[in-house]
Protein backbone atom coordinates (compact mmCIF):
# COMPACT_ATOMS: atom_id res chain seq x y z
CA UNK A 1 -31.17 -11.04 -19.78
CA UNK A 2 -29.21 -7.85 -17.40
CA UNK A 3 -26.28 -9.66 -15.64
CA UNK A 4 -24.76 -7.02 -12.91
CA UNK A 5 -21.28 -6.07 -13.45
CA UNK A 6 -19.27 -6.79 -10.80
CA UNK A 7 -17.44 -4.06 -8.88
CA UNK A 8 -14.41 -2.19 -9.68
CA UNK A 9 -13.39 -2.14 -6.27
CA UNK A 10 -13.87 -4.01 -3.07
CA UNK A 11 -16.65 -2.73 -0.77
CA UNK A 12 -14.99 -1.42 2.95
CA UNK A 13 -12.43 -2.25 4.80
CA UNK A 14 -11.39 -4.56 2.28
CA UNK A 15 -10.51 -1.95 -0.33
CA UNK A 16 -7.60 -0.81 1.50
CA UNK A 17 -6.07 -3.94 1.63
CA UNK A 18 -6.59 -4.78 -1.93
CA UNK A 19 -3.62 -2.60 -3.42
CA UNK A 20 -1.65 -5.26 -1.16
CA UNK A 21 -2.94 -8.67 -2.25
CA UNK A 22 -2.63 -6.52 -5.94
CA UNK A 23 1.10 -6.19 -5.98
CA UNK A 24 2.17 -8.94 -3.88
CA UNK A 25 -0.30 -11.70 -3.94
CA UNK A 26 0.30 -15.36 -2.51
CA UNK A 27 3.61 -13.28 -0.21
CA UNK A 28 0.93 -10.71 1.20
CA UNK A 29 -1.02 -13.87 2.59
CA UNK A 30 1.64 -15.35 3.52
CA UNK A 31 3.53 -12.89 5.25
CA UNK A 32 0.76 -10.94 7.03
CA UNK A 33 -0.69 -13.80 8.54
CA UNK A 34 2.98 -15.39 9.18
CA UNK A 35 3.37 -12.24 11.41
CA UNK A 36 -0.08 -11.72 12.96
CA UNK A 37 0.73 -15.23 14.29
CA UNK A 38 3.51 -13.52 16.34
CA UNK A 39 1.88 -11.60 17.85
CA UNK A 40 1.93 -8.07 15.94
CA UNK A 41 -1.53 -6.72 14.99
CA UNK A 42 -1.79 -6.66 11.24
CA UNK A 43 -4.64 -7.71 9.11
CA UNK A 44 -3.94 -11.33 8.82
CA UNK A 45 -7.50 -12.57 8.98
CA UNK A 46 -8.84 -9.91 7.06
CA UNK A 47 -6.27 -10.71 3.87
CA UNK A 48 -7.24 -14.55 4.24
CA UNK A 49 -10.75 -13.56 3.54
CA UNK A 50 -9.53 -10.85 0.90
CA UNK A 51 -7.76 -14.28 -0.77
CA UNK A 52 -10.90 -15.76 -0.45
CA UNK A 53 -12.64 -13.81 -2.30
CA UNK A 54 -10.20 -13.68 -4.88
CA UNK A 55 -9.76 -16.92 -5.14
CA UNK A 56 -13.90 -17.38 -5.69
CA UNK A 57 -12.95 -14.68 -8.40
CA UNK A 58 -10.11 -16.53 -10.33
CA UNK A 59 -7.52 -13.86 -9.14
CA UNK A 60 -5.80 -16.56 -6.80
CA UNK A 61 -6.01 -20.16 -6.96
CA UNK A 62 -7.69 -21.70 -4.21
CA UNK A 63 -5.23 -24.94 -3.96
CA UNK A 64 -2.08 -22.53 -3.30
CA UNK A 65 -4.31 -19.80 -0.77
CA UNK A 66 -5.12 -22.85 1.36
CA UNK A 67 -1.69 -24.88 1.13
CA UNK A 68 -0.52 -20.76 2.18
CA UNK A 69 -2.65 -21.17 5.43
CA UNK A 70 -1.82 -24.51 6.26
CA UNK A 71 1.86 -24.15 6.10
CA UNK A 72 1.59 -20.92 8.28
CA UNK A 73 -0.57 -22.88 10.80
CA UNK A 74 2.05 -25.70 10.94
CA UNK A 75 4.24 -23.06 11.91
CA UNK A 76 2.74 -21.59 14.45
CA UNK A 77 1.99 -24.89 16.19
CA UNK A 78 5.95 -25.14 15.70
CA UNK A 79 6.56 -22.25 17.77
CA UNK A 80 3.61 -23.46 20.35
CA UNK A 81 5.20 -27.24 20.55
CA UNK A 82 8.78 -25.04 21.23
CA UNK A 83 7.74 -22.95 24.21
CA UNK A 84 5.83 -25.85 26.37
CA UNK A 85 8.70 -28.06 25.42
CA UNK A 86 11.55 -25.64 26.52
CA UNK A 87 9.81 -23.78 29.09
């Protein structure tokens, strides 16, 4: 049986944010998609689907990626509740 051997690298875009998720992991997620959520364009979407894939590759665990997410949603819908409530 040939089995294909997966690929050093990551095929696009996606291989110049993978030095990134490399070095800083679970923060990189975090962060980048904490701050696209402000408002600044950065590649938040585009590192949740890098952590996707690396999750589906055992690099990240899935659990913590998604718990990542969902806290950084909950905080956003913080900062939405804030301004209709104050404004």
């Amino acid at each position: 049986m040939i089995v294909a051997a997966m690929p050093v690298h990551l095929p696009g875009v996606l291989h110049s944010l993978e030095p990134t998720l490399n070095n800083f992991g679970y923060l990189a997620v975090l962060g980048l998609v904490l701050i696209e959520d402000f408002g600044v364009p950065v590649p938040g979407e585009t590192v949740l689907i890098l952590a996707a894939v690396y999750a589906g590759a055992g690099r990240l665990n899935v659990l913590l990626v998604g718990l990542l997410v969902f806290i950084v949603v909950l905080a956003a819908g913080g900062v939405a509740l804030r301004f209709w409530f104050l404004r």
